[in-house]
Every structure is written in C-alpha cells, then in structure tokens.
PDB file of N, CA and C in Angstrom:
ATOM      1  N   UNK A   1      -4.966  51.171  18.741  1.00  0.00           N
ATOM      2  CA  UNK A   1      -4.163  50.218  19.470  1.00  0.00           C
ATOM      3  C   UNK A   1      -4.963  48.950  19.782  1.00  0.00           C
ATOM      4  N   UNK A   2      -6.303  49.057  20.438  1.00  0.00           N
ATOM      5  CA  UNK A   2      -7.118  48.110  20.726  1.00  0.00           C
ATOM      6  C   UNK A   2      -7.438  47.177  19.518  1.00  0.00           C
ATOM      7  N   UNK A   3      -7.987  47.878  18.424  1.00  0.00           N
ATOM      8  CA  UNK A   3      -7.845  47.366  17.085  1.00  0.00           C
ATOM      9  C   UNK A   3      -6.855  46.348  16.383  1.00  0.00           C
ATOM     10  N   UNK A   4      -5.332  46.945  16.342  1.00  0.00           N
ATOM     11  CA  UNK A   4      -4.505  46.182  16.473  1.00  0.00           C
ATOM     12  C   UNK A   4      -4.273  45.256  17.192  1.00  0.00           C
ATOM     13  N   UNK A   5      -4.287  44.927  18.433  1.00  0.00           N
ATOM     14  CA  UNK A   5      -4.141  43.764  19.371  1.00  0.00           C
ATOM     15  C   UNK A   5      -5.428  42.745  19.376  1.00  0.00           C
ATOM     16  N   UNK A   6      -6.180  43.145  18.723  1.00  0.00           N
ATOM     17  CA  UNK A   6      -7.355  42.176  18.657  1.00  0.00           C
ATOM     18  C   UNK A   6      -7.281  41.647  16.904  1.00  0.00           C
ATOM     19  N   UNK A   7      -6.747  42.380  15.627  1.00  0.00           N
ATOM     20  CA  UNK A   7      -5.786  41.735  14.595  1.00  0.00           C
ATOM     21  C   UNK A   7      -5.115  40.316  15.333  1.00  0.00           C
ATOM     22  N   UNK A   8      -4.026  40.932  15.938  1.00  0.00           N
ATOM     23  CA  UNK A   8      -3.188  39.984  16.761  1.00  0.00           C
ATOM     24  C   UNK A   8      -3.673  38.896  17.124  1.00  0.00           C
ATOM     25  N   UNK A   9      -4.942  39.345  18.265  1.00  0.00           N
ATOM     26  CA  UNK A   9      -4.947  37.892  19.052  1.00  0.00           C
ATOM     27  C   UNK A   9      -6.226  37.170  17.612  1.00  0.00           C
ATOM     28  N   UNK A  10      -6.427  37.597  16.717  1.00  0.00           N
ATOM     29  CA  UNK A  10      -7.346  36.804  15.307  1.00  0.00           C
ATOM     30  C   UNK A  10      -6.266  35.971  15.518  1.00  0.00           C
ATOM     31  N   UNK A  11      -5.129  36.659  14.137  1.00  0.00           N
ATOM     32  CA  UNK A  11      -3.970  35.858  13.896  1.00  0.00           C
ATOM     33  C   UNK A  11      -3.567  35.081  14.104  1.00  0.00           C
ATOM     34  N   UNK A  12      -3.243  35.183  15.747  1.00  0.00           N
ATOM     35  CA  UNK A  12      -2.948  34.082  16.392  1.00  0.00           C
ATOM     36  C   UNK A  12      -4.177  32.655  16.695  1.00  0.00           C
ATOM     37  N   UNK A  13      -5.026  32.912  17.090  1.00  0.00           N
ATOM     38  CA  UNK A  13      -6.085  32.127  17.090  1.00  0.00           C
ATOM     39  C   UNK A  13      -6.489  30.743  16.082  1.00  0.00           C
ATOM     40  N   UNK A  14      -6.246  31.660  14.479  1.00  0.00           N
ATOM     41  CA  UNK A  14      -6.352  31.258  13.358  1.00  0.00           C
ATOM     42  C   UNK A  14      -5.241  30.625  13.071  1.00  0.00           C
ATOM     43  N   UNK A  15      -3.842  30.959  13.439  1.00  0.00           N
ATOM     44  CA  UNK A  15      -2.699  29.779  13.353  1.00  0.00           C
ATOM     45  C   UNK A  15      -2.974  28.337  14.488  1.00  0.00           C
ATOM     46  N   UNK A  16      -3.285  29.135  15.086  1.00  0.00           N
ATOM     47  CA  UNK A  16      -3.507  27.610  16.429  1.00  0.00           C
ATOM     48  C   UNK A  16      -4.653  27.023  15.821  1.00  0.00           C
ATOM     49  N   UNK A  17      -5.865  27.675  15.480  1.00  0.00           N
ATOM     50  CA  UNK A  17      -6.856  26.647  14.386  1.00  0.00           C
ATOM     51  C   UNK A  17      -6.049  25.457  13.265  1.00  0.00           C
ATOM     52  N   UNK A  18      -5.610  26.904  12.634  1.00  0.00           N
ATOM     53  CA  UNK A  18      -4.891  25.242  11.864  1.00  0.00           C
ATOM     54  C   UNK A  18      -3.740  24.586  12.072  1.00  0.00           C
ATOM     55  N   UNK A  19      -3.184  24.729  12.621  1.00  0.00           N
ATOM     56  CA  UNK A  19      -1.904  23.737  13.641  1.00  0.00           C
ATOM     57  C   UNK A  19      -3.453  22.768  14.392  1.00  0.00           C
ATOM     58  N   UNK A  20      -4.497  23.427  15.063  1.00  0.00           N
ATOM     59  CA  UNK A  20      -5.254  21.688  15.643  1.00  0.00           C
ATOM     60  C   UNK A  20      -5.780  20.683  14.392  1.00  0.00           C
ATOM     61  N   UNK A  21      -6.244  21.656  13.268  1.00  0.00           N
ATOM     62  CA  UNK A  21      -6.261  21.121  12.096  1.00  0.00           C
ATOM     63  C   UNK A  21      -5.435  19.966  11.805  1.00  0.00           C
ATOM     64  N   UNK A  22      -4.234  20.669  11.419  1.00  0.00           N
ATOM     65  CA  UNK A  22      -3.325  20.173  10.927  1.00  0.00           C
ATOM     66  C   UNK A  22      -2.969  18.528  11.587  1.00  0.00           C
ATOM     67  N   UNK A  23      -2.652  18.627  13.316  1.00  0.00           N
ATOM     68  CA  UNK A  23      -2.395  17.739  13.760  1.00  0.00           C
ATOM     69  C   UNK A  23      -3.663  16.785  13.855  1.00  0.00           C
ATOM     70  N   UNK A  24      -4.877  17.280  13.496  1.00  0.00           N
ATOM     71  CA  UNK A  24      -6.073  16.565  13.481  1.00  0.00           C
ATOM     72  C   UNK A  24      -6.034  15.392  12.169  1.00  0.00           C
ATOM     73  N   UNK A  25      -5.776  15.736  10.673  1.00  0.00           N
ATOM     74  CA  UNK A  25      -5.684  15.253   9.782  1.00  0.00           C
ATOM     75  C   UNK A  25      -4.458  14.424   9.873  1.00  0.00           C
ATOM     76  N   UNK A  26      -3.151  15.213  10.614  1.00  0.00           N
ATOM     77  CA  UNK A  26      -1.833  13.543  10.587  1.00  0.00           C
ATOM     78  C   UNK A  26      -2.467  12.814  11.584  1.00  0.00           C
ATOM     79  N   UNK A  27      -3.216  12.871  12.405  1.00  0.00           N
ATOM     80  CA  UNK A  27      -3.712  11.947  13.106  1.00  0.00           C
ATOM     81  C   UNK A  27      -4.673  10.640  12.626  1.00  0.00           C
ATOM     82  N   UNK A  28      -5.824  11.439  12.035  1.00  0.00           N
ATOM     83  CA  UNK A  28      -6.466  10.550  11.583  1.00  0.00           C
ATOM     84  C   UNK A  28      -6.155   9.836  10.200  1.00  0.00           C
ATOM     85  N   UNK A  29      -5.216  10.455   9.426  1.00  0.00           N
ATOM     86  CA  UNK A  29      -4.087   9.831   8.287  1.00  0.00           C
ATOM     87  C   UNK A  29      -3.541   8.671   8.688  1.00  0.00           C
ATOM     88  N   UNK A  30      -3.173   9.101   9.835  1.00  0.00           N
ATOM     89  CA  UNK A  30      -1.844   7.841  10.637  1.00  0.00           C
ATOM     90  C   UNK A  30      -2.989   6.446  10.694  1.00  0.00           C
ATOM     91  N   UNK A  31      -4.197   6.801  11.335  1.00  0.00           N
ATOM     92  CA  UNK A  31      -4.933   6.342  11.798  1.00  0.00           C
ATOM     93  C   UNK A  31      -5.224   5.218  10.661  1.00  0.00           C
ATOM     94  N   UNK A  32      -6.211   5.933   9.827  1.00  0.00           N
ATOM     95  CA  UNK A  32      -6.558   5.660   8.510  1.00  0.00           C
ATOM     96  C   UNK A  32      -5.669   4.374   8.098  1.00  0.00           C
ATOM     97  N   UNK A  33      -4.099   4.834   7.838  1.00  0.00           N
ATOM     98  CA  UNK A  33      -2.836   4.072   7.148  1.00  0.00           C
ATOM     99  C   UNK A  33      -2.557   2.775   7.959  1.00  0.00           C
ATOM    100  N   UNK A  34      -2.728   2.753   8.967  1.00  0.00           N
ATOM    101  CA  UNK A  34      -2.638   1.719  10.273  1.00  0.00           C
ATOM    102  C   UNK A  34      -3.691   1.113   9.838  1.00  0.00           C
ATOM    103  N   UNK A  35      -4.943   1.211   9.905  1.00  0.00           N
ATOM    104  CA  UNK A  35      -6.067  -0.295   9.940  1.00  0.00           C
ATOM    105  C   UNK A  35      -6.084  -0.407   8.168  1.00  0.00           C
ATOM    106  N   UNK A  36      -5.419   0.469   7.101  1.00  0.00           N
ATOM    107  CA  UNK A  36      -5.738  -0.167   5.890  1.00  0.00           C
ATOM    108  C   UNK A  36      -4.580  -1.106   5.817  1.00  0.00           C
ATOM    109  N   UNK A  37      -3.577  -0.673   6.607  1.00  0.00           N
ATOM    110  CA  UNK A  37      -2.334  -2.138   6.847  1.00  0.00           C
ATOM    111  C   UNK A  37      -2.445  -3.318   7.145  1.00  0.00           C
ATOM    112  N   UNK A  38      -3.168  -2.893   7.994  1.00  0.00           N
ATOM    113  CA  UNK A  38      -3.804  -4.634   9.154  1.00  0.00           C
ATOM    114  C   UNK A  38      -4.637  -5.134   7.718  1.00  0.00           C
ATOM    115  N   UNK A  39      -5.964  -4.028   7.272  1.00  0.00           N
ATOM    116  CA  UNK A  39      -6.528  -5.238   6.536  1.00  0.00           C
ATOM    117  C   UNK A  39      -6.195  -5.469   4.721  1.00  0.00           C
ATOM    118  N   UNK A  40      -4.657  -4.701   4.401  1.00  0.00           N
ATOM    119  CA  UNK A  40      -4.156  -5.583   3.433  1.00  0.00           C
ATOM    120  C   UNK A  40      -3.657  -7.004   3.685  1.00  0.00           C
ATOM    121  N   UNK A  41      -2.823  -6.883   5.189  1.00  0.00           N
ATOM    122  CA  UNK A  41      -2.352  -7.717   5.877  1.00  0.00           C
ATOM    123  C   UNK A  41      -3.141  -9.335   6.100  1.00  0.00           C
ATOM    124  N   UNK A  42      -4.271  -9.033   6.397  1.00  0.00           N
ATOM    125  CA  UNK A  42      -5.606  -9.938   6.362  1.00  0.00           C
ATOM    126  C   UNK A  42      -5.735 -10.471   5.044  1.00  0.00           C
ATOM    127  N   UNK A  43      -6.035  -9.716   4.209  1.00  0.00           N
ATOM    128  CA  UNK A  43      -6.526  -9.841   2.778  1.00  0.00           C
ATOM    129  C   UNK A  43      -5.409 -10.668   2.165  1.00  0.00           C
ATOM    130  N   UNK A  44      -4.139 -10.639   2.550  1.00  0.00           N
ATOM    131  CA  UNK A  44      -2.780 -11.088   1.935  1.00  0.00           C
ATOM    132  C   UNK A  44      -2.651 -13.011   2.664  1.00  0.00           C
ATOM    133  N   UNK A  45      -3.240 -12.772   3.770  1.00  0.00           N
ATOM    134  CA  UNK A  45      -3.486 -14.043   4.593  1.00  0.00           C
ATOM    135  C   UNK A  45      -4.406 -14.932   4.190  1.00  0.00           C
ATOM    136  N   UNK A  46      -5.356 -14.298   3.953  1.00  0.00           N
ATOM    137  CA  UNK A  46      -6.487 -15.090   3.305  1.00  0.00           C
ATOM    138  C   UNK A  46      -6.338 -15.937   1.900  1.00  0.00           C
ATOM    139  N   UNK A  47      -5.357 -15.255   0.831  1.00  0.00           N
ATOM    140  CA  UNK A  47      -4.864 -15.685  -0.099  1.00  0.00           C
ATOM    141  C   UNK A  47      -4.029 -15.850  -0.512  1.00  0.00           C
ATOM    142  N   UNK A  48      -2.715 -16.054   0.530  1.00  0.00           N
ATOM    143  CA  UNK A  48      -1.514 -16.313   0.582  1.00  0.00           C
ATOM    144  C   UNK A  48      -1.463 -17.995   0.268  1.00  0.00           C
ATOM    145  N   UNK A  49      -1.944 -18.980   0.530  1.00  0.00           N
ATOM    146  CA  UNK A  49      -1.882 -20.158  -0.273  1.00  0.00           C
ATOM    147  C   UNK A  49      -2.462 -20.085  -1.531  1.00  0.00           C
ATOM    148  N   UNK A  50      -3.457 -19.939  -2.127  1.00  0.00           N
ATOM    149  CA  UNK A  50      -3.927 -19.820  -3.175  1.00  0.00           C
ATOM    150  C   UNK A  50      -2.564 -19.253  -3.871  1.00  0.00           C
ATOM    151  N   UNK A  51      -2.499 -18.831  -4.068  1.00  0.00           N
ATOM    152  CA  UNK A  51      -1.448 -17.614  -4.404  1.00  0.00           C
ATOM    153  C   UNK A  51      -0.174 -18.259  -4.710  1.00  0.00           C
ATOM    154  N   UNK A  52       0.358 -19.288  -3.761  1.00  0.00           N
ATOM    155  CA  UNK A  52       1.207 -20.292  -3.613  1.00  0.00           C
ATOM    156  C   UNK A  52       1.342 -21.520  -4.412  1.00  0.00           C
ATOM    157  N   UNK A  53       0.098 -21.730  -4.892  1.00  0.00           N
ATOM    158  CA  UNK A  53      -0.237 -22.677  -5.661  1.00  0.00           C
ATOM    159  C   UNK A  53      -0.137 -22.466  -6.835  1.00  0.00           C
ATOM    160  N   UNK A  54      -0.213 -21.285  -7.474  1.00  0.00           N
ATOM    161  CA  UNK A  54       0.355 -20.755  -8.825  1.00  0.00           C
ATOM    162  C   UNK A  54       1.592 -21.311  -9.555  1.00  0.00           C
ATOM    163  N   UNK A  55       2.012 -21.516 -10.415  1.00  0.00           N
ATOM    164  CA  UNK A  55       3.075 -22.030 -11.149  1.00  0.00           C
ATOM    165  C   UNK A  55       3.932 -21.147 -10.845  1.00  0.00           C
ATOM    166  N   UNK A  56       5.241 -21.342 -10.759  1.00  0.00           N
ATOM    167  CA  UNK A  56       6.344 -19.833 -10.609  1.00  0.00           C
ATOM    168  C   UNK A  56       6.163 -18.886  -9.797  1.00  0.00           C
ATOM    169  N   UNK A  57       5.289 -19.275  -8.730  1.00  0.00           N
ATOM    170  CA  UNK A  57       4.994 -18.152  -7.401  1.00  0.00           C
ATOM    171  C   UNK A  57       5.817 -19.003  -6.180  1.00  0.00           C
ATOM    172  N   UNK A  58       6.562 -17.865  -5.909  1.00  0.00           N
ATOM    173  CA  UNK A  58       7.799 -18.450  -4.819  1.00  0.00           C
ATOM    174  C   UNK A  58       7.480 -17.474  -3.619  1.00  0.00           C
ATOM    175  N   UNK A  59       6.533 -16.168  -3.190  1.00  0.00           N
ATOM    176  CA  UNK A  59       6.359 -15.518  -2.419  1.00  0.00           C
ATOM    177  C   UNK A  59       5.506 -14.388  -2.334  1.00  0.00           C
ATOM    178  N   UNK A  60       4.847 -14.035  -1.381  1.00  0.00           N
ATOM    179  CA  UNK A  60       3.714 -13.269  -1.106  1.00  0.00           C
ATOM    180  C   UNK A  60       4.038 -12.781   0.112  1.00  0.00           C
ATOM    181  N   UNK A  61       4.185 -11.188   0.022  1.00  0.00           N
ATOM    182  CA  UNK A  61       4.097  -9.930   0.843  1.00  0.00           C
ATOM    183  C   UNK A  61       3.141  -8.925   0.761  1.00  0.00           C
ATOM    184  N   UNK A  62       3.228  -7.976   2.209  1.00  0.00           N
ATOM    185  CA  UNK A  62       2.800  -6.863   1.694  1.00  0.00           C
ATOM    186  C   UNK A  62       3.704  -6.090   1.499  1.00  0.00           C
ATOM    187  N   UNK A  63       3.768  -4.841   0.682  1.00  0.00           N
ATOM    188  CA  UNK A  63       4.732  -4.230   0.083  1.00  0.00           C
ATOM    189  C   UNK A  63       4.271  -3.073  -0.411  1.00  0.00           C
ATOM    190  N   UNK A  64       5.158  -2.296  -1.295  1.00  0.00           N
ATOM    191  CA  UNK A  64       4.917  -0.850  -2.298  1.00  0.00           C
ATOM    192  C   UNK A  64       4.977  -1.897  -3.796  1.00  0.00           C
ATOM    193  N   UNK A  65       4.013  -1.294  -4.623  1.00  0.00           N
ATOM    194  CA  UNK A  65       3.678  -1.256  -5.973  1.00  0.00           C
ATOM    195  C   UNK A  65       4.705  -0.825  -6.645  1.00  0.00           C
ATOM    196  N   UNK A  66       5.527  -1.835  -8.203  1.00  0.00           N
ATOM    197  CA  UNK A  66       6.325  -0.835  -8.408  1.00  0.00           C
ATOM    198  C   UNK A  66       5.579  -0.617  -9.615  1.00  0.00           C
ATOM    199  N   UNK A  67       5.775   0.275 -10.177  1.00  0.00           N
ATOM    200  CA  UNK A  67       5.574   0.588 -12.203  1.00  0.00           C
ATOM    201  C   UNK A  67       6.760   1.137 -12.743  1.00  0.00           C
ATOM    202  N   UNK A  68       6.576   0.286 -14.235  1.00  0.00           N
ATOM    203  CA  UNK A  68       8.119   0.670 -14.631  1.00  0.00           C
ATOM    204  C   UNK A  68       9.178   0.736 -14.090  1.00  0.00           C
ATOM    205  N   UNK A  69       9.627  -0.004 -13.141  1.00  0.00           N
ATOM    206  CA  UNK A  69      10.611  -0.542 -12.365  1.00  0.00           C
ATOM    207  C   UNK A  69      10.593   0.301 -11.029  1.00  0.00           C
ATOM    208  N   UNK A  70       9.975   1.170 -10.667  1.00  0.00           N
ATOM    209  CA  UNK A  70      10.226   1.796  -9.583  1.00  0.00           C
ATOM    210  C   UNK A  70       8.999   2.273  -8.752  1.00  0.00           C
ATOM    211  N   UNK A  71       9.365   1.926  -7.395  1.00  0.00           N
ATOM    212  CA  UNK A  71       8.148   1.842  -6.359  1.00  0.00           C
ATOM    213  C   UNK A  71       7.523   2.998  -6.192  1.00  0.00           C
ATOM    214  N   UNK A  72       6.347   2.705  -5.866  1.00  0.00           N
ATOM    215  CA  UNK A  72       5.498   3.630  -5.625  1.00  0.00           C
ATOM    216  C   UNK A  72       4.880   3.598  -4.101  1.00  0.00           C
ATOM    217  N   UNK A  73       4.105   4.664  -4.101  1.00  0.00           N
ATOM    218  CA  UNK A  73       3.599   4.886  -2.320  1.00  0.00           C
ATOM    219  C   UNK A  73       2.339   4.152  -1.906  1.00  0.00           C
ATOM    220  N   UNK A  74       2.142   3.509  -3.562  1.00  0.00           N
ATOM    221  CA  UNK A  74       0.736   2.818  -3.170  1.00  0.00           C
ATOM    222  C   UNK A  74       1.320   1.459  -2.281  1.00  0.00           C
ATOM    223  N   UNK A  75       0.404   0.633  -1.145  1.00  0.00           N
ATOM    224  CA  UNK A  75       0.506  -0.643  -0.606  1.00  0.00           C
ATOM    225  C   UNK A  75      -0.301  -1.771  -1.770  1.00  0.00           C
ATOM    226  N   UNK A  76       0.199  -3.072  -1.849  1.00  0.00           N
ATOM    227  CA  UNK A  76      -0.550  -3.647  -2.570  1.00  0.00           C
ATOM    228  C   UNK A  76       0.067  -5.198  -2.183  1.00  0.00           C
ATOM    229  N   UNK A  77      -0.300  -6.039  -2.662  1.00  0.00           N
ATOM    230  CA  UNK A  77       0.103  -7.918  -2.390  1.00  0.00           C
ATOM    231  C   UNK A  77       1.049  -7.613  -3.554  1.00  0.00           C
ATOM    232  N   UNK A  78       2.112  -8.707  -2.692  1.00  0.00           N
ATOM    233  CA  UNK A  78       3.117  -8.280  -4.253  1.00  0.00           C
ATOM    234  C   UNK A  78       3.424 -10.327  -3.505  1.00  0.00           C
ATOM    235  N   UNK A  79       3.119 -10.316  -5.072  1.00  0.00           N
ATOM    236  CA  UNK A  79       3.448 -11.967  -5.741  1.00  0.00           C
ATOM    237  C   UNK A  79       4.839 -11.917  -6.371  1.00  0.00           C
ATOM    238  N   UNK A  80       5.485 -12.565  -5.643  1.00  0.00           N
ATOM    239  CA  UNK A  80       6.908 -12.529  -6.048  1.00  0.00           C
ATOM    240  C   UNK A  80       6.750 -14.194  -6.402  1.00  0.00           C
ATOM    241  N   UNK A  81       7.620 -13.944  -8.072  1.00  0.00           N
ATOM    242  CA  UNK A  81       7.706 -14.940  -8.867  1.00  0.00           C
ATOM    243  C   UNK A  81       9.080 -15.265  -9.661  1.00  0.00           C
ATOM    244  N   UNK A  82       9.415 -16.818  -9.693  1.00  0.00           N
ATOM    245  CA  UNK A  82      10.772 -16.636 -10.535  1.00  0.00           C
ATOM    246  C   UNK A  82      11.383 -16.144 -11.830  1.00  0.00           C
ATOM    247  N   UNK A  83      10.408 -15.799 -12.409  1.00  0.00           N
ATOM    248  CA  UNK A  83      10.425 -15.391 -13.827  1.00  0.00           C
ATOM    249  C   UNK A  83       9.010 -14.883 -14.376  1.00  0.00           C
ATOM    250  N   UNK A  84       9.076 -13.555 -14.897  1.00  0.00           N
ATOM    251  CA  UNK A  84       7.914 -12.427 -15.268  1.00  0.00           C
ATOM    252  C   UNK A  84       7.771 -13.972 -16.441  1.00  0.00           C
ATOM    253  N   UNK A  85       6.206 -13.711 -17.013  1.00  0.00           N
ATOM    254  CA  UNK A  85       5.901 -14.446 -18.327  1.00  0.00           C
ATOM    255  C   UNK A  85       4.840 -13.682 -18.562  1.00  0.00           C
ATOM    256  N   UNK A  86       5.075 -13.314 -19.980  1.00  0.00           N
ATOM    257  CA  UNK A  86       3.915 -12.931 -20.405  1.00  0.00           C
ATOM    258  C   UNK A  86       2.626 -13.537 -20.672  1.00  0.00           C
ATOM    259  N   UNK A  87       1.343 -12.827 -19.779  1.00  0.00           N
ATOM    260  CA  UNK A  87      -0.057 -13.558 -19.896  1.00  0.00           C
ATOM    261  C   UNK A  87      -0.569 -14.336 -20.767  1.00  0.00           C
ATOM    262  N   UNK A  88       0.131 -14.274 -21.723  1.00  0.00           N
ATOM    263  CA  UNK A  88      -0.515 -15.074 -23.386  1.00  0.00           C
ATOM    264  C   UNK A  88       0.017 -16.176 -22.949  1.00  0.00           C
ATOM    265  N   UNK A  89       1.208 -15.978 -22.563  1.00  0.00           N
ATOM    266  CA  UNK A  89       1.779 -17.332 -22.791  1.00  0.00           C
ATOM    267  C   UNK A  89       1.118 -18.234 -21.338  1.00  0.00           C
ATOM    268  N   UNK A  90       0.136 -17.810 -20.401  1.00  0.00           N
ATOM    269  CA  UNK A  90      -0.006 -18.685 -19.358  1.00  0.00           C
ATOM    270  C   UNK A  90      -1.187 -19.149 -19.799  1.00  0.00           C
ATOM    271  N   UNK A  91      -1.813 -20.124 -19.176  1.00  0.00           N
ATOM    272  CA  UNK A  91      -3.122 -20.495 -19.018  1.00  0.00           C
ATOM    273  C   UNK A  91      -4.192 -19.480 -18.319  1.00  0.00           C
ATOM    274  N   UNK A  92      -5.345 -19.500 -18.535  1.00  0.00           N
ATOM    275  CA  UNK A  92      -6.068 -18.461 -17.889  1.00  0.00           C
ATOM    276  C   UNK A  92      -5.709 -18.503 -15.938  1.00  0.00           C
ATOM    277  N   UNK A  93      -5.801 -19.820 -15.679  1.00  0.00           N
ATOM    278  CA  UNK A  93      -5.986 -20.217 -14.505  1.00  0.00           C
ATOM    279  C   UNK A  93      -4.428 -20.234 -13.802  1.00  0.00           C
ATOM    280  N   UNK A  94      -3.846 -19.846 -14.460  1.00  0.00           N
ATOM    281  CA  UNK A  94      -2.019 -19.739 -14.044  1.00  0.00           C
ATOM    282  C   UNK A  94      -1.804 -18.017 -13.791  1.00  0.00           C
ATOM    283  N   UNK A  95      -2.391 -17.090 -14.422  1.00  0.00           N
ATOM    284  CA  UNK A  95      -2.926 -16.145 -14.400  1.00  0.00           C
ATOM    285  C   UNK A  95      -3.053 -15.427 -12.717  1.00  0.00           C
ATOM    286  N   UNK A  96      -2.090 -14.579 -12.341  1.00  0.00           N
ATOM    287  CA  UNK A  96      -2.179 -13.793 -11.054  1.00  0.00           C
ATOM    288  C   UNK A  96      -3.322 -12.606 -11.309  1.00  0.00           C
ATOM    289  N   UNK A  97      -4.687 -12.870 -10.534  1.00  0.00           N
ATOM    290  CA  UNK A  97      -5.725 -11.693 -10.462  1.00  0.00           C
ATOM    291  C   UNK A  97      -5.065 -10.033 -10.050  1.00  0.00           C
ATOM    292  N   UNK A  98      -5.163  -9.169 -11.058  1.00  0.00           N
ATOM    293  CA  UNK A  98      -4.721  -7.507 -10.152  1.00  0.00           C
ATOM    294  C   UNK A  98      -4.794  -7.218  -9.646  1.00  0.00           C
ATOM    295  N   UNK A  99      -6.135  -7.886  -8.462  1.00  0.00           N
ATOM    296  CA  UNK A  99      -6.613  -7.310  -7.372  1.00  0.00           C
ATOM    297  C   UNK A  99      -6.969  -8.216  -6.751  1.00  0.00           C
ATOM    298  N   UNK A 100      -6.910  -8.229  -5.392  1.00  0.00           N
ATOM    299  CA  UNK A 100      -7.897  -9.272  -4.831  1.00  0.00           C
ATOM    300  C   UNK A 100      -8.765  -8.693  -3.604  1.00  0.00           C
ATOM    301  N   UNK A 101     -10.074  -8.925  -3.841  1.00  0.00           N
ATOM    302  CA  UNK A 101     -10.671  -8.325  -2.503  1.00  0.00           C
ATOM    303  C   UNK A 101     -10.799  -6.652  -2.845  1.00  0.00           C
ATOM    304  N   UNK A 102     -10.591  -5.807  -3.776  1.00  0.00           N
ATOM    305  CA  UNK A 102      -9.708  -4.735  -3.806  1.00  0.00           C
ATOM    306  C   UNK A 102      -8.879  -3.886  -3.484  1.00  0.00           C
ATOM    307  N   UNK A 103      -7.874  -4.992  -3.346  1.00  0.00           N
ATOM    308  CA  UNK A 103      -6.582  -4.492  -2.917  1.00  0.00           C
ATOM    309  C   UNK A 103      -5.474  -4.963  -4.184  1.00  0.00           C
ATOM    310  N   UNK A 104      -4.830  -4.259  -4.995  1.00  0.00           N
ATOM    311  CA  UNK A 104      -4.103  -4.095  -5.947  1.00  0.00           C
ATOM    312  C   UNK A 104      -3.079  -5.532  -5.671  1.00  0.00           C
ATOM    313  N   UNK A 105      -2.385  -6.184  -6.541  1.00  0.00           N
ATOM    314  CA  UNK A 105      -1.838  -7.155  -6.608  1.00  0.00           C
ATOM    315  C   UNK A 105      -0.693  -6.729  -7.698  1.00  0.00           C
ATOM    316  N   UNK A 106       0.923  -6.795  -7.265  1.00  0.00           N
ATOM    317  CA  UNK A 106       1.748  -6.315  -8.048  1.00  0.00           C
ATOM    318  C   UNK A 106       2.389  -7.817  -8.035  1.00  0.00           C
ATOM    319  N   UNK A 107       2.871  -8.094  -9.268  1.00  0.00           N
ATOM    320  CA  UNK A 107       3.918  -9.282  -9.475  1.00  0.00           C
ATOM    321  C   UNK A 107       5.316  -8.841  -9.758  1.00  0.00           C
ATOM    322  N   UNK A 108       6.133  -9.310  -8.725  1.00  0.00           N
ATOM    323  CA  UNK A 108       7.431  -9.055  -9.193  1.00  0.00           C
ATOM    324  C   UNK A 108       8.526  -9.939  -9.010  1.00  0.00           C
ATOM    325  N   UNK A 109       9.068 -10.127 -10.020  1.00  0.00           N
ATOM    326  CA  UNK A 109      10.078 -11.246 -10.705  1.00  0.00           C
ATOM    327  C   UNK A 109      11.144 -10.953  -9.568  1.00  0.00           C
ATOM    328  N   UNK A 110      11.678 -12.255  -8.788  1.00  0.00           N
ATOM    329  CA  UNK A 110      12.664 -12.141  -7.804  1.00  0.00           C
ATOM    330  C   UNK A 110      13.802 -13.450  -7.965  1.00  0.00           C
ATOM    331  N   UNK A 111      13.389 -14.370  -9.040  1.00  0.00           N
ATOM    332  CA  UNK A 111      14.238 -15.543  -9.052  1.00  0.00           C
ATOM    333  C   UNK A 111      13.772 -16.500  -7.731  1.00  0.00           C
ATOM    334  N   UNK A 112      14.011 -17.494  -7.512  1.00  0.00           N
ATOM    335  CA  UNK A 112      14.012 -18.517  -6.100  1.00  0.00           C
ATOM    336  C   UNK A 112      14.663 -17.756  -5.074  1.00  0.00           C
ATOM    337  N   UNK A 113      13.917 -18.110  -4.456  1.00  0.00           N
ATOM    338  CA  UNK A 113      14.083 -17.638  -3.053  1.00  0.00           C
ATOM    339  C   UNK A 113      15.063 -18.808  -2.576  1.00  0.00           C
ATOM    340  N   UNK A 114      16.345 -18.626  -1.643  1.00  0.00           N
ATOM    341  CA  UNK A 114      17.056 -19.974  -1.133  1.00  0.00           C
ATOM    342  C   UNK A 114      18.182 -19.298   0.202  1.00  0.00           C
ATOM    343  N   UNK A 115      17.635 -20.534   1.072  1.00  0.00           N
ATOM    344  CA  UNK A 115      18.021 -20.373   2.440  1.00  0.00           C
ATOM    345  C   UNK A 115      19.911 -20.983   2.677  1.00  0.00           C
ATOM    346  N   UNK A 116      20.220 -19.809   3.526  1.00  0.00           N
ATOM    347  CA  UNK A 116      21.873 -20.074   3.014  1.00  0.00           C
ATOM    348  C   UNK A 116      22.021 -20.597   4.725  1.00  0.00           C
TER     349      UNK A 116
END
C-alpha cells in the first residue's frame, strides 16, 4: 500500500514538473517572440526610407513571409511593391537585399497603395 501511494505521489510530482516546465518554455517563448518583434520592428525603421527610395517600392511592414503564395510563421520586412520584376531585368542597385541586418526581407507585389 505504502509502495503504491508513494508511485502516486512520483506521478504526480513528475506531472507538476512538467506542467512548471511546460509553462516555463511558453513563457520564455512569449518572451523570446516579444523582443525579436521590437527588434525586427527597429531593424524595419532603420531602413524603412532606404527602402522607399527603391523604384516601385510603395511600402514597408513588418509581417509573415509568404512562399509560393502563401504565408508562413516566419516574421520578416516585407517590401511591398507595385509590380514583382524580375531581378535581371533591374539594375543591381534597384535590387531589394533578402535580408537586412539578418532579418529576412520578403517582397510582395500589392499594386499602389491609394487613400479613398
């Protein structure tokens, strides 16, 4: 009997271990996800004119990455432009960098932006 109830109070012990676990890692996740926000956020500020100055660049956010048309969970600068062009056809210097700072840089074709 003693045997058994000391099974028990393991069991139990070892679930409450990882339940503090558990809430230990969404914590510091949350944590984590919060200041890499602020400093995409920064990073997006810093080169949000530059960025502007590009030919066919009408806007700069932070945002989700898409590939192949559909978003992903990654965060990244997304250069919103009126029309995709393929790199050949730009000048080097017309050219949106993939990354900046290393933080991923997605371009995505949105047409003009216009205030109604």
């Amino acid at each position: 009997m003693l045997k058994d109830s000391l099974k028990n109070s393991f069991k139990e012990l070892i679930l409450k271990m990882g339940f503090i676990v558990f809430l230990f890692i969404v914590f510091i996740g949350n944590a984590h996800g919060a200041q890499m926000e602020k400093d995409i956020i920064k990073i997006k500020e810093k080169w949000e004119s530059k960025l502007l100055s590009y030919p066919n660049v009408v806007g700069v956010a932070v945002g989700l990455c898409q590939r192949r048309g559909k978003y992903t969970e990654e965060k990244c600068i997304v250069v919103y432009v009126k029309k995709k062009i393929d790199p050949a056809h730009l000048k080097p210097e017309e050219i949106v960098p993939e990354e900046l700072d290393g933080i991923p840089v997605d371009v995505q074709e949105s047409g003009e932006f216009r205030a109604y």
